[in-house]
PDB file of N, CA and C in Angstrom:
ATOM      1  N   UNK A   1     -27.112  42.632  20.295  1.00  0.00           N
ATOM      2  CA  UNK A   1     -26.530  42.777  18.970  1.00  0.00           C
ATOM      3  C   UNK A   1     -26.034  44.202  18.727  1.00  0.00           C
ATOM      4  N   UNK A   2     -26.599  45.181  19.565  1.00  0.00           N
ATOM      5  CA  UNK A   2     -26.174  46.378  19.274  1.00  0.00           C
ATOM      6  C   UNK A   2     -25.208  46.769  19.801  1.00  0.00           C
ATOM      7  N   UNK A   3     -24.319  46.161  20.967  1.00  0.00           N
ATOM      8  CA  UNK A   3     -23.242  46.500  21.221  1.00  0.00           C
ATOM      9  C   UNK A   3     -22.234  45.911  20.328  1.00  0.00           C
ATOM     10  N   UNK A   4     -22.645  44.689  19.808  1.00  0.00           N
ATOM     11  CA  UNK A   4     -20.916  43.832  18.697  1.00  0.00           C
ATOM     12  C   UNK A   4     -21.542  44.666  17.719  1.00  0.00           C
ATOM     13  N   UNK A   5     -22.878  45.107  17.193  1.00  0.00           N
ATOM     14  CA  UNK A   5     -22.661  46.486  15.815  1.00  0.00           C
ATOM     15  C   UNK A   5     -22.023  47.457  16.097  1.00  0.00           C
ATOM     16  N   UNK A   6     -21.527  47.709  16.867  1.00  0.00           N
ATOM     17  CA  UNK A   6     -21.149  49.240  17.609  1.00  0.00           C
ATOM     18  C   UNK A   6     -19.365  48.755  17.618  1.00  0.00           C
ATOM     19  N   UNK A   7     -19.172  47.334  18.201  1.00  0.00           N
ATOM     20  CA  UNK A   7     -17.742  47.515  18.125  1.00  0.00           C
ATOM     21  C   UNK A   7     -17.310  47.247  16.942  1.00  0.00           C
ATOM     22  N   UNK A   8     -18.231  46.751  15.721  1.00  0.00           N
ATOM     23  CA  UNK A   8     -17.419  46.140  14.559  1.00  0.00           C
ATOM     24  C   UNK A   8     -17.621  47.395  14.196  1.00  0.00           C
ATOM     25  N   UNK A   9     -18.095  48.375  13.926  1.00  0.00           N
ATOM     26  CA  UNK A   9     -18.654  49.878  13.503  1.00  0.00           C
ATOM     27  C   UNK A   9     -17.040  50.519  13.691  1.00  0.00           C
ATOM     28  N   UNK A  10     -16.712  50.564  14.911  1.00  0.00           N
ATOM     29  CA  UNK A  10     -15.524  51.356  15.220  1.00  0.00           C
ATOM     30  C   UNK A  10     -14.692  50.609  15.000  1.00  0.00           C
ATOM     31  N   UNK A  11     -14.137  49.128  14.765  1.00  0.00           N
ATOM     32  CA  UNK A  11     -13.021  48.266  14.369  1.00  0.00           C
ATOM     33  C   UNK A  11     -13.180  48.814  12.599  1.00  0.00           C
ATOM     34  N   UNK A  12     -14.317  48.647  12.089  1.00  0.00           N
ATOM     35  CA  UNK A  12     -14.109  48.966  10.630  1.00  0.00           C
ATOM     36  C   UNK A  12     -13.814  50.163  10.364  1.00  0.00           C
ATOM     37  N   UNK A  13     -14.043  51.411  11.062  1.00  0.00           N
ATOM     38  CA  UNK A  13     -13.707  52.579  11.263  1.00  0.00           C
ATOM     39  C   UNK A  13     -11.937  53.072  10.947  1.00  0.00           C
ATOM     40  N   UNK A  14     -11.455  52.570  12.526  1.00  0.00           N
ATOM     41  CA  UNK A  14     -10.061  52.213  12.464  1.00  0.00           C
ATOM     42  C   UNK A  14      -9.107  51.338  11.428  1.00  0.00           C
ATOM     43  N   UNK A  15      -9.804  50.447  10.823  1.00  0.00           N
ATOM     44  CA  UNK A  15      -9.173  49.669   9.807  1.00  0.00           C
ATOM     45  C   UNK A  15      -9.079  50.207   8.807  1.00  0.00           C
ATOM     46  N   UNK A  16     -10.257  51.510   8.605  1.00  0.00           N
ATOM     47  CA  UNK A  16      -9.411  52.271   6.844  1.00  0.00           C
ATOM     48  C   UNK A  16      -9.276  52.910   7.105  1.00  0.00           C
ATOM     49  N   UNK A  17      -8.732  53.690   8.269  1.00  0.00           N
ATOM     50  CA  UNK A  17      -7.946  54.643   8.261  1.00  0.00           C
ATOM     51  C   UNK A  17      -6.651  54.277   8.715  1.00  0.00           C
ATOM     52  N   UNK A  18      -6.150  53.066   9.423  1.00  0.00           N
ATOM     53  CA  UNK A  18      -5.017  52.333   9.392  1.00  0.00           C
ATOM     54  C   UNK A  18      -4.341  52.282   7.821  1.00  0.00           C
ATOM     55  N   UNK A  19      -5.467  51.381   6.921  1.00  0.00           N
ATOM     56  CA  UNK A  19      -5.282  51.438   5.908  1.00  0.00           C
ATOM     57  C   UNK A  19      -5.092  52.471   4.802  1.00  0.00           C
ATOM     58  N   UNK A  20      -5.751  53.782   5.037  1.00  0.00           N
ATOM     59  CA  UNK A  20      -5.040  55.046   4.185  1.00  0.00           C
ATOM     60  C   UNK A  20      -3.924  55.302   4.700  1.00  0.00           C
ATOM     61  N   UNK A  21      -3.323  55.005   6.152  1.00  0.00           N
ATOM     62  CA  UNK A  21      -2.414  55.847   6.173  1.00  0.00           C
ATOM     63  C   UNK A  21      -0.987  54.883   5.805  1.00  0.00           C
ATOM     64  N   UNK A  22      -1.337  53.612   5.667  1.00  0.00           N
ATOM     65  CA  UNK A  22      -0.440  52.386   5.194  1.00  0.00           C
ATOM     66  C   UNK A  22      -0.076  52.887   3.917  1.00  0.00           C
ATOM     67  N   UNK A  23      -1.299  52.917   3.097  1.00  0.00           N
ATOM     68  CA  UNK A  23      -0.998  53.086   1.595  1.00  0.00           C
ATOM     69  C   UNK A  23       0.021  54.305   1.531  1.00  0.00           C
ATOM     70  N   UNK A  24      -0.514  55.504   2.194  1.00  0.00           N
ATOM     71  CA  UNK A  24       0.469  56.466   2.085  1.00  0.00           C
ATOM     72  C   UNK A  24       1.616  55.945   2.138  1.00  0.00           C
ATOM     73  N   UNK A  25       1.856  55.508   3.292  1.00  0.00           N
ATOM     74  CA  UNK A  25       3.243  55.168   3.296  1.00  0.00           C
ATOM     75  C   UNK A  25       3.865  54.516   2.749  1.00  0.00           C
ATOM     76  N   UNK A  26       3.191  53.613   2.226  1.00  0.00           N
ATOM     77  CA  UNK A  26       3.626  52.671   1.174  1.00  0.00           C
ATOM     78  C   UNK A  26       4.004  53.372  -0.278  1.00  0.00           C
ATOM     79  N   UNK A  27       3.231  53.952  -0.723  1.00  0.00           N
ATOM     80  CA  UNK A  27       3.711  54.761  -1.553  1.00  0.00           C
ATOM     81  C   UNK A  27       4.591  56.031  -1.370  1.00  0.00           C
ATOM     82  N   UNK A  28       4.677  56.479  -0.410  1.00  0.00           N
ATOM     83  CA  UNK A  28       5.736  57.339  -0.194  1.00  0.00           C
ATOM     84  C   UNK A  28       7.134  57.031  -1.344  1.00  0.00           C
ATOM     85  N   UNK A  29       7.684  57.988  -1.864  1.00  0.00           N
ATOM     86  CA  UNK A  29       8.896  57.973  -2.292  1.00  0.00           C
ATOM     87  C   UNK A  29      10.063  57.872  -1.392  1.00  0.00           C
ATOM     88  N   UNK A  30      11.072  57.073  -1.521  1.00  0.00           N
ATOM     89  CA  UNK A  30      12.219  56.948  -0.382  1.00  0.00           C
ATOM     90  C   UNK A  30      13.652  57.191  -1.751  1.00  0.00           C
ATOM     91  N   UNK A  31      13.460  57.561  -2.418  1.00  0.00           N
ATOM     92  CA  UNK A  31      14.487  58.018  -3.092  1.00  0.00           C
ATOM     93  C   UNK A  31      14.501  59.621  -3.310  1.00  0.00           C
ATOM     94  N   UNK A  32      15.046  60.075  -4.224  1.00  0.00           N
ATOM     95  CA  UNK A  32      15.173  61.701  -5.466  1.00  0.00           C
ATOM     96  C   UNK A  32      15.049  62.513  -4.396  1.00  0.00           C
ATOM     97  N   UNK A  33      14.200  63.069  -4.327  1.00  0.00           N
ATOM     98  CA  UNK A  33      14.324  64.577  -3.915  1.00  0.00           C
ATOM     99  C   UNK A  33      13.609  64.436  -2.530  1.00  0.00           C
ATOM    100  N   UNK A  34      12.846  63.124  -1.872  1.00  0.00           N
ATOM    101  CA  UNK A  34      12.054  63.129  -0.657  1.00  0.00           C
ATOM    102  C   UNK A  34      13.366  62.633   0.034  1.00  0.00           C
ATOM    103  N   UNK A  35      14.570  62.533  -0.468  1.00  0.00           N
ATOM    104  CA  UNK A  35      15.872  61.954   0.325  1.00  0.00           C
ATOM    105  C   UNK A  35      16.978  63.292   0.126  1.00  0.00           C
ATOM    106  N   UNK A  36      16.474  64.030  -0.881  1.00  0.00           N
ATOM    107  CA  UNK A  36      17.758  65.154  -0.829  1.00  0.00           C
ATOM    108  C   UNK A  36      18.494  64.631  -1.887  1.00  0.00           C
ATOM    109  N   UNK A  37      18.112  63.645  -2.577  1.00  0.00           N
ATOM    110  CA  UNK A  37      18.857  63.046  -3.435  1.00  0.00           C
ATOM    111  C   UNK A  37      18.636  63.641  -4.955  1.00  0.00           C
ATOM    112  N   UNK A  38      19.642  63.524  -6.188  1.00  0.00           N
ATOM    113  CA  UNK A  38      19.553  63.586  -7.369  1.00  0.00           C
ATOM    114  C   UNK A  38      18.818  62.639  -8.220  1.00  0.00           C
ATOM    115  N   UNK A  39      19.027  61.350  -7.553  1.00  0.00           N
ATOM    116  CA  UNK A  39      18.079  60.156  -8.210  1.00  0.00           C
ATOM    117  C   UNK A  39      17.838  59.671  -7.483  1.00  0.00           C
ATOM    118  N   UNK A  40      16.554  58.639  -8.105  1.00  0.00           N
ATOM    119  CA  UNK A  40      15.511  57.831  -7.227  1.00  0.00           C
ATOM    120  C   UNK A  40      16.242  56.716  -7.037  1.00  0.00           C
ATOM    121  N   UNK A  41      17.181  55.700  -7.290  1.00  0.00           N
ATOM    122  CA  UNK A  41      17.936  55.139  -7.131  1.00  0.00           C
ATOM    123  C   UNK A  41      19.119  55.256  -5.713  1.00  0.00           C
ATOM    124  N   UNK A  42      18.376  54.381  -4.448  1.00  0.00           N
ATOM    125  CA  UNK A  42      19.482  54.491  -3.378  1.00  0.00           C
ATOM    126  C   UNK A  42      20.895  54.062  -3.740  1.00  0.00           C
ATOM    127  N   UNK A  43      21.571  55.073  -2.890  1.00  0.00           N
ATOM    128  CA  UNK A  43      23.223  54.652  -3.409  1.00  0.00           C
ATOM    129  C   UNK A  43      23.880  54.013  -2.895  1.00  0.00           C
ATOM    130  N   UNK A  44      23.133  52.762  -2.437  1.00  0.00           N
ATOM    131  CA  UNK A  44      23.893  51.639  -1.411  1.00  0.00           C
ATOM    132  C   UNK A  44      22.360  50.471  -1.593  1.00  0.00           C
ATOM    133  N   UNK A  45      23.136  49.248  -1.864  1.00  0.00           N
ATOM    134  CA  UNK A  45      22.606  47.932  -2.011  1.00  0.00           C
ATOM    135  C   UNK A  45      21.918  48.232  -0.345  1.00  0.00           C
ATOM    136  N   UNK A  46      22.537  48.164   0.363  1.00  0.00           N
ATOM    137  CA  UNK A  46      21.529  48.053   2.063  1.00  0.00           C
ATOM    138  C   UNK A  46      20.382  49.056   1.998  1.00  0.00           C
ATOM    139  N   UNK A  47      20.416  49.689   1.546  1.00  0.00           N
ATOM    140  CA  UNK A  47      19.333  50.961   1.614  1.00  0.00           C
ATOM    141  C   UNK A  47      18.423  50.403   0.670  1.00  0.00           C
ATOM    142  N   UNK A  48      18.780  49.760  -0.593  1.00  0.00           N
ATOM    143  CA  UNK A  48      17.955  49.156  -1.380  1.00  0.00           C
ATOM    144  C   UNK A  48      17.264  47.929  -0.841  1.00  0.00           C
ATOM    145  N   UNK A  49      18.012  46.858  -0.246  1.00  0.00           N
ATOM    146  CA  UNK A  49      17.376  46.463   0.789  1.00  0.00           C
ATOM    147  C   UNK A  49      16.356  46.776   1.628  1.00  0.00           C
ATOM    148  N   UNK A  50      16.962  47.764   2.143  1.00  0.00           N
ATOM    149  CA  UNK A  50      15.959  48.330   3.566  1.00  0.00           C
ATOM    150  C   UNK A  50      14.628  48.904   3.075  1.00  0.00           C
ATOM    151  N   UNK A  51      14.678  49.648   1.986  1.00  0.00           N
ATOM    152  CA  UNK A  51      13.568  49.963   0.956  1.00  0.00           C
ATOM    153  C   UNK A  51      12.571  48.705   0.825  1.00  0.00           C
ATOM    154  N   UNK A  52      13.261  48.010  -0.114  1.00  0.00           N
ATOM    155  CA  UNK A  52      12.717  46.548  -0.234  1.00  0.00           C
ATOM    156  C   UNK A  52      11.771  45.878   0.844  1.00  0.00           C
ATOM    157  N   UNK A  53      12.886  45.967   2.068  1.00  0.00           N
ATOM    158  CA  UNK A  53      11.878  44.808   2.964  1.00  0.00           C
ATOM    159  C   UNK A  53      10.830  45.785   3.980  1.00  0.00           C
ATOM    160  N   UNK A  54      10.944  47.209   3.593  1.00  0.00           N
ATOM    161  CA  UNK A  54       9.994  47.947   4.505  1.00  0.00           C
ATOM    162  C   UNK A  54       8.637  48.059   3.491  1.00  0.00           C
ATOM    163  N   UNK A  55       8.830  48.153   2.265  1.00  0.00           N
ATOM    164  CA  UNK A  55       7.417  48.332   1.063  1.00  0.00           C
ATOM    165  C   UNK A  55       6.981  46.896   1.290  1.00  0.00           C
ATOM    166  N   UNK A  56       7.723  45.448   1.841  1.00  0.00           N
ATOM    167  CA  UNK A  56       6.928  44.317   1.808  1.00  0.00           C
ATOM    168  C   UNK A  56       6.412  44.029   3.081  1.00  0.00           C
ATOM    169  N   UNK A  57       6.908  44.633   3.972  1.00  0.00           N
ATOM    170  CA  UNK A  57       5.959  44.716   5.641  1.00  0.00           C
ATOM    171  C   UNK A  57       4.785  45.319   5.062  1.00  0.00           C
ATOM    172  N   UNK A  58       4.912  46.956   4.613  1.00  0.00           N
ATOM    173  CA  UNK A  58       3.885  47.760   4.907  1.00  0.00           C
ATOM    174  C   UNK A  58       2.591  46.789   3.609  1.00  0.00           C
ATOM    175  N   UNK A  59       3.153  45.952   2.525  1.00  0.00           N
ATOM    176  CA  UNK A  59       2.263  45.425   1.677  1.00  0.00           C
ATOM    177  C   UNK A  59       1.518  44.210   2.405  1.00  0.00           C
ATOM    178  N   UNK A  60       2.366  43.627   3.443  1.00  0.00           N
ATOM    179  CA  UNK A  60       1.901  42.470   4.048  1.00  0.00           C
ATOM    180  C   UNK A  60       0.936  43.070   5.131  1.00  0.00           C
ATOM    181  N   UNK A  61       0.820  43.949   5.495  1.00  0.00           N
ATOM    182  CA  UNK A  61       0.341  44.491   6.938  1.00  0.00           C
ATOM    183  C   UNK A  61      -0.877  45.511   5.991  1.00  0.00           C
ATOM    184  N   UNK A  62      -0.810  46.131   4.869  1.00  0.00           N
ATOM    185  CA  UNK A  62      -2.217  46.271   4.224  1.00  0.00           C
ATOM    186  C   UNK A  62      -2.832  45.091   4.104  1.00  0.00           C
ATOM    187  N   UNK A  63      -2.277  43.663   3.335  1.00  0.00           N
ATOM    188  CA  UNK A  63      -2.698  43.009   3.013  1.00  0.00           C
ATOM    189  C   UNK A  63      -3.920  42.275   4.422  1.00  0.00           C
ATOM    190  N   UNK A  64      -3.095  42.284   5.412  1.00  0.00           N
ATOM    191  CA  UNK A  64      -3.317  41.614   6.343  1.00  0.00           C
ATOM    192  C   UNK A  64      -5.246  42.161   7.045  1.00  0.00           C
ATOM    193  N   UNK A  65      -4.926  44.114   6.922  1.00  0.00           N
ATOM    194  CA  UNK A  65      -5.909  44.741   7.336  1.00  0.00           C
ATOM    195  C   UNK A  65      -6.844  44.465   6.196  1.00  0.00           C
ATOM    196  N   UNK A  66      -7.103  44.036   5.218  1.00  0.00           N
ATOM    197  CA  UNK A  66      -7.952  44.001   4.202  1.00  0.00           C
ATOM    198  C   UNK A  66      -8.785  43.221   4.281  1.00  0.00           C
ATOM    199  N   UNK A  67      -7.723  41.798   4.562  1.00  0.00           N
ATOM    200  CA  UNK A  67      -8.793  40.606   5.139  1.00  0.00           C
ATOM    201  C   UNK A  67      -9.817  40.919   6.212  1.00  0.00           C
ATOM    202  N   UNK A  68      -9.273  41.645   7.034  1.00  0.00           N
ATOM    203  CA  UNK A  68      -9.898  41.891   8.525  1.00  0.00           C
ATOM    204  C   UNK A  68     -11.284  42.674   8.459  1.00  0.00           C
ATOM    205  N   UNK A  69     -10.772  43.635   7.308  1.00  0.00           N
ATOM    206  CA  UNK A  69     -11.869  44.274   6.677  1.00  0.00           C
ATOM    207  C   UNK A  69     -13.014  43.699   6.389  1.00  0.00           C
ATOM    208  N   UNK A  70     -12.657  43.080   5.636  1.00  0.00           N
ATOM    209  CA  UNK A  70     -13.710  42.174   4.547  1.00  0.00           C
ATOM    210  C   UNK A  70     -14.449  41.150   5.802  1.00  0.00           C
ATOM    211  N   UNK A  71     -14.124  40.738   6.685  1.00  0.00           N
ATOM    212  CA  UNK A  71     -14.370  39.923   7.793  1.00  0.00           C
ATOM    213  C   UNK A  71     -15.511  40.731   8.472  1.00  0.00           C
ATOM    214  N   UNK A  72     -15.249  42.179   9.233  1.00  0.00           N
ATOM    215  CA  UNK A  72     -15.597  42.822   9.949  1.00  0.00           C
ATOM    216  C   UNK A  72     -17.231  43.426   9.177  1.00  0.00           C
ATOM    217  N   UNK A  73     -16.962  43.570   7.667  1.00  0.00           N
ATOM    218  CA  UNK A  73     -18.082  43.403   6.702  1.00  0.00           C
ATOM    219  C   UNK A  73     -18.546  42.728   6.236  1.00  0.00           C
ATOM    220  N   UNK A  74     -18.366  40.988   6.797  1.00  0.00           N
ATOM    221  CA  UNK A  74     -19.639  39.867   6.433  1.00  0.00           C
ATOM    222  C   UNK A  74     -19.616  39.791   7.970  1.00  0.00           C
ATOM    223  N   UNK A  75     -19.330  39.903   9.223  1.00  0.00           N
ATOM    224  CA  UNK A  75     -19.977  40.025  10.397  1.00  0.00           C
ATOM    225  C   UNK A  75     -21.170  40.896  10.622  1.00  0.00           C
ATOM    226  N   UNK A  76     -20.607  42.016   9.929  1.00  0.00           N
ATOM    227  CA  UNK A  76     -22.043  42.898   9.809  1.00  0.00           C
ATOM    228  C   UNK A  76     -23.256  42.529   9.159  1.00  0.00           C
ATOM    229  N   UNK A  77     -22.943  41.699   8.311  1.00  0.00           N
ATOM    230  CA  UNK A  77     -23.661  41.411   7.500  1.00  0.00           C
ATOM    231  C   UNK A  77     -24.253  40.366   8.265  1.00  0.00           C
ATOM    232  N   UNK A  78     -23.880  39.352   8.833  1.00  0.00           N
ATOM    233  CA  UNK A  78     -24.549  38.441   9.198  1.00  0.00           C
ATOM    234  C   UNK A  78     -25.212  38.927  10.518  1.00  0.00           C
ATOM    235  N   UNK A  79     -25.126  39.965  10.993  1.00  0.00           N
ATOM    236  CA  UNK A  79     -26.352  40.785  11.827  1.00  0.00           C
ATOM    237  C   UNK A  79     -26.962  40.867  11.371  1.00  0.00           C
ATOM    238  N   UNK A  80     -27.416  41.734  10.157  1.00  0.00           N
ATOM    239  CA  UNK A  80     -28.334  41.911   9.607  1.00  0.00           C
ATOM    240  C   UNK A  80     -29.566  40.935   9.278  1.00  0.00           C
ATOM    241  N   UNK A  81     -28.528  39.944   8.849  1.00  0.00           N
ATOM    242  CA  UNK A  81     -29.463  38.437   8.697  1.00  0.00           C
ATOM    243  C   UNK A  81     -29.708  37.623  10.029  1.00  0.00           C
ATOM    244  N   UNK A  82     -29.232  37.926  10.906  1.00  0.00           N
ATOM    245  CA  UNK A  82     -30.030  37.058  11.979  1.00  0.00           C
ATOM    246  C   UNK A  82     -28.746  36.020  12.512  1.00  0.00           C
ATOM    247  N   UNK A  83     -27.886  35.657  11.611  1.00  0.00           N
ATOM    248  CA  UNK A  83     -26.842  35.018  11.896  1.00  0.00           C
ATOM    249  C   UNK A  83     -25.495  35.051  12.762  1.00  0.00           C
ATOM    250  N   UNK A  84     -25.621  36.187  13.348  1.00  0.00           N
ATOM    251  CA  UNK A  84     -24.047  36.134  14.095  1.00  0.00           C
ATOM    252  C   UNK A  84     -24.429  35.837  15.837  1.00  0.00           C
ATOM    253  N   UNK A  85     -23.248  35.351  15.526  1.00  0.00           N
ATOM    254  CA  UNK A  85     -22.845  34.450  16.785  1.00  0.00           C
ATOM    255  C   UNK A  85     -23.331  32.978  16.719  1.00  0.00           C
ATOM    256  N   UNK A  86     -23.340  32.743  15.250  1.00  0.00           N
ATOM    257  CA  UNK A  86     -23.220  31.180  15.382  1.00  0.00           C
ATOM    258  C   UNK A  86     -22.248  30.428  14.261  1.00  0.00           C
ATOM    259  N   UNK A  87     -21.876  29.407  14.931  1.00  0.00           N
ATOM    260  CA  UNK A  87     -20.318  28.679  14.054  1.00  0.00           C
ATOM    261  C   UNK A  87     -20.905  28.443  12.869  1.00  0.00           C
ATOM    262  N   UNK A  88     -20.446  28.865  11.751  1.00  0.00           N
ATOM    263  CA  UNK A  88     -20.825  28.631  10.443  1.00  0.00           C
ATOM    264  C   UNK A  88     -20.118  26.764  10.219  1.00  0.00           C
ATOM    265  N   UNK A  89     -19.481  26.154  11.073  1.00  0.00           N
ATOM    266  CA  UNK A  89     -19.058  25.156  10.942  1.00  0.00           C
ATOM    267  C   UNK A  89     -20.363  23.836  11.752  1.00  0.00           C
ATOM    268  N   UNK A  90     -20.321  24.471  13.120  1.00  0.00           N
ATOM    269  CA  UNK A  90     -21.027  23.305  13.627  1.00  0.00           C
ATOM    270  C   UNK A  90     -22.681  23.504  13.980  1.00  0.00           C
ATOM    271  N   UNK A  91     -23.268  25.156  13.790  1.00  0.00           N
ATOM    272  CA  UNK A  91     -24.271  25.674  13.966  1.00  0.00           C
ATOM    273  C   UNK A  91     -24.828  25.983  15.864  1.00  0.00           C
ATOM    274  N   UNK A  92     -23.239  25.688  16.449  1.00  0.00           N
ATOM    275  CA  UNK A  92     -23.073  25.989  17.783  1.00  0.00           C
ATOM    276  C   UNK A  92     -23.105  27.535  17.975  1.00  0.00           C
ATOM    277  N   UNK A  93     -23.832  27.919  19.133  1.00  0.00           N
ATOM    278  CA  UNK A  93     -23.376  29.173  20.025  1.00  0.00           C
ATOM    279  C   UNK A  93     -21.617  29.191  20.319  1.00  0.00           C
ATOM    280  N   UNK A  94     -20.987  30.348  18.968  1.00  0.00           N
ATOM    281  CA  UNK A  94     -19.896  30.956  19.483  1.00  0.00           C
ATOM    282  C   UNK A  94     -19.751  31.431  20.767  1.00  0.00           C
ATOM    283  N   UNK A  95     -19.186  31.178  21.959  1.00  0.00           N
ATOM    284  CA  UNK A  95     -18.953  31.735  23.201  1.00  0.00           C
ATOM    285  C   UNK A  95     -18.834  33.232  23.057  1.00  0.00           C
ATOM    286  N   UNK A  96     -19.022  34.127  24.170  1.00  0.00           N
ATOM    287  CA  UNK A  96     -19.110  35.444  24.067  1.00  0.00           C
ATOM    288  C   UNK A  96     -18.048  35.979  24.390  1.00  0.00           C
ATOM    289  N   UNK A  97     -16.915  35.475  25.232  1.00  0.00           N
ATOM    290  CA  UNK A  97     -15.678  35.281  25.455  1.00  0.00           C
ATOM    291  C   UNK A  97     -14.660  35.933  24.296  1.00  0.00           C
ATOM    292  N   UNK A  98     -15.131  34.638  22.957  1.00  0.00           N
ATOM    293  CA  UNK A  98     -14.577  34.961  21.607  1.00  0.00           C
ATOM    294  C   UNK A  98     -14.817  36.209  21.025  1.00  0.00           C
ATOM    295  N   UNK A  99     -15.874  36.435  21.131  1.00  0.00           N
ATOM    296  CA  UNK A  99     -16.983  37.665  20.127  1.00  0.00           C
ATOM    297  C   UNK A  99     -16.621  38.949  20.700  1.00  0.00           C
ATOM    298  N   UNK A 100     -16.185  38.826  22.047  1.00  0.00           N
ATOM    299  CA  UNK A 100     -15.605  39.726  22.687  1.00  0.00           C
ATOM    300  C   UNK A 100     -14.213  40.214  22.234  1.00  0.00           C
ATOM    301  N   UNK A 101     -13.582  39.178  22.019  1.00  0.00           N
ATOM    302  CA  UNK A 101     -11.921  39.251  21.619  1.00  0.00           C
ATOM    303  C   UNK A 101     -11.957  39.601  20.621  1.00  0.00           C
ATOM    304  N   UNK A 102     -13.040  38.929  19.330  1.00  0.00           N
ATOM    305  CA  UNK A 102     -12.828  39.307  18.130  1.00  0.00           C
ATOM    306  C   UNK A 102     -14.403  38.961  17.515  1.00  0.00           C
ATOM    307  N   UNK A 103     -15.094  40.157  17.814  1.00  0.00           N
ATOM    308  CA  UNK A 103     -16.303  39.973  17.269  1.00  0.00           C
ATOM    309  C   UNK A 103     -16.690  39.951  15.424  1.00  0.00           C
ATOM    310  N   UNK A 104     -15.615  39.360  14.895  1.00  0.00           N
ATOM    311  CA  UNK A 104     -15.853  39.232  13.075  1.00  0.00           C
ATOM    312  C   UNK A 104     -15.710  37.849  13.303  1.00  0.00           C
ATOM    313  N   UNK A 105     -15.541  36.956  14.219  1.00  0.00           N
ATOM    314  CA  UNK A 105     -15.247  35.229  13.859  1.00  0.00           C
ATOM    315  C   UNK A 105     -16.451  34.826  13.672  1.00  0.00           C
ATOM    316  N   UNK A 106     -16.249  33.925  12.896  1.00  0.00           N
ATOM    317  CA  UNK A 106     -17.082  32.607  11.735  1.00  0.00           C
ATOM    318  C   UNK A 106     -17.262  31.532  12.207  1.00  0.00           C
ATOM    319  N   UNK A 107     -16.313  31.143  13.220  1.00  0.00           N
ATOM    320  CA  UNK A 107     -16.513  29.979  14.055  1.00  0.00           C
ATOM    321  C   UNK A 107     -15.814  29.321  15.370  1.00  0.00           C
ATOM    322  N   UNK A 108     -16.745  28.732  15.961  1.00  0.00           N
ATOM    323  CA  UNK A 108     -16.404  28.465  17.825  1.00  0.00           C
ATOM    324  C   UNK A 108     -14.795  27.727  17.479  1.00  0.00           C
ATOM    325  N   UNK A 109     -14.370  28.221  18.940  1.00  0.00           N
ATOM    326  CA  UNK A 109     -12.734  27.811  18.857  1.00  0.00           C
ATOM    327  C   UNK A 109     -12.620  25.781  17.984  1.00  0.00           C
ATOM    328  N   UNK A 110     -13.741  25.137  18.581  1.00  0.00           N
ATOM    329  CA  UNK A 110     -13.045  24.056  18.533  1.00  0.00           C
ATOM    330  C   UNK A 110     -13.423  24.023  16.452  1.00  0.00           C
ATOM    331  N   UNK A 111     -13.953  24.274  15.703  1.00  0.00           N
ATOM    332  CA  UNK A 111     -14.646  24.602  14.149  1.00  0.00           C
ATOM    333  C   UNK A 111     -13.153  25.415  13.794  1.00  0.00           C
ATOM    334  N   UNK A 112     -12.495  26.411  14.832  1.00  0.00           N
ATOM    335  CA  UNK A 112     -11.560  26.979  14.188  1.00  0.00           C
ATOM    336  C   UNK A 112     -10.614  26.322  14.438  1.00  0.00           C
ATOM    337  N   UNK A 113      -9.883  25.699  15.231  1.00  0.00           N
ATOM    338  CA  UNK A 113      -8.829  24.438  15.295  1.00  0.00           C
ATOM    339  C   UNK A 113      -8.981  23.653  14.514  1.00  0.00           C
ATOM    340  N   UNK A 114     -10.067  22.951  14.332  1.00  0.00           N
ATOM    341  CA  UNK A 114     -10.415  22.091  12.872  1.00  0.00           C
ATOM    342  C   UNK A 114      -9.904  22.448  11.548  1.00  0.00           C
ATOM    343  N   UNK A 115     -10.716  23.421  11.276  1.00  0.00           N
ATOM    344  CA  UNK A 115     -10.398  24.250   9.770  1.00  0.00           C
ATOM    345  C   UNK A 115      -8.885  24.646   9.918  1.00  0.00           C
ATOM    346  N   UNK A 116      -8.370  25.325  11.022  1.00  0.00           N
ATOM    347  CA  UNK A 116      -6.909  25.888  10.581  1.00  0.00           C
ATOM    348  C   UNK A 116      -6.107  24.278  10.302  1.00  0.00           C
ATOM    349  N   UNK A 117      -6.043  23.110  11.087  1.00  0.00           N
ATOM    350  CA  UNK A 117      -5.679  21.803  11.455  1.00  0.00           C
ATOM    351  C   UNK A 117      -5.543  21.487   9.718  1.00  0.00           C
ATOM    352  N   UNK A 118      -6.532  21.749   8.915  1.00  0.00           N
ATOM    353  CA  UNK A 118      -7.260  21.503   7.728  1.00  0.00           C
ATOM    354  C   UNK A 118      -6.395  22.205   6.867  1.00  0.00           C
ATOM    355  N   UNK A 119      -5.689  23.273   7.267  1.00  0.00           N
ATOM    356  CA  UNK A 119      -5.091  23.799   6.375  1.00  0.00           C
ATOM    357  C   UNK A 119      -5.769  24.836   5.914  1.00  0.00           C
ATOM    358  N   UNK A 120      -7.061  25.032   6.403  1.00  0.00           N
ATOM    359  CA  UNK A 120      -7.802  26.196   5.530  1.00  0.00           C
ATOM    360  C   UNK A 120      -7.616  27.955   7.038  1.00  0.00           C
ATOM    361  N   UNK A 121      -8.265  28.690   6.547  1.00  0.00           N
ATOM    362  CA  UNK A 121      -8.276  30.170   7.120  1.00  0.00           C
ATOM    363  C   UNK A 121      -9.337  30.046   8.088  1.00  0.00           C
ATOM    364  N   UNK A 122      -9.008  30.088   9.816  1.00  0.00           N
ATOM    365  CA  UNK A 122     -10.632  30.205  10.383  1.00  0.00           C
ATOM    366  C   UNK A 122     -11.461  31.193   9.939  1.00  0.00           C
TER     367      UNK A 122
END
């Protein structure tokens, strides 16, 4: 157990600091004076665009690390309790294979084909 505490330790590590440096950027100004410009207003529809669809990557790709977050902190958690490495679906031994690839999963591949199949989030 002390080696998957050790890698979720440094995955959660890396994930907020991925995540501060997202937000930065996300908030970064791309208009007025961080462009050389007089106003915050780009002076071309494409640039407004390009603005546009780069603040909804960098919102989708926080969004994305947040979940992962929150994952990587009920894995921990379920160390604590005695619980990890087993499918919260079928009460099977998750393979180590998985836990290896992605030691925050909730449940053995065939529990996660199910549930995604289901429409729901493994």
């Amino acid at each position: 157990m002390d080696r998957y505490r050790d890698m979720l330790i440094t995955l959660r590590n890396r994930l907020s600091a991925d995540m501060s440096q997202l937000s930065e950027e996300g908030l970064r100004q791309t208009g007025g004076e961080a462009s050389g410009s007089l106003s915050n207003t780009p002076l071309h529809l494409a640039d407004l665009g390009s603005d546009t669809f780069a603040e909804n990557v960098t919102l989708g790709m926080l969004e994305n690390e947040n979940l992962t977050l929150k994952e990587v902190g009920d894995a921990l958690g379920r160390i604590t309790e005695g619980t990890f490495g087993r499918c919260e679906g079928c009460q099977g031994e998750i393979a180590r294979e998985r836990l290896q690839a992605l030691p925050y999963v909730r449940y053995c591949v065939r529990c996660a084909q199910q549930t995604e199949a289901e429409g729901g989030r493994p």
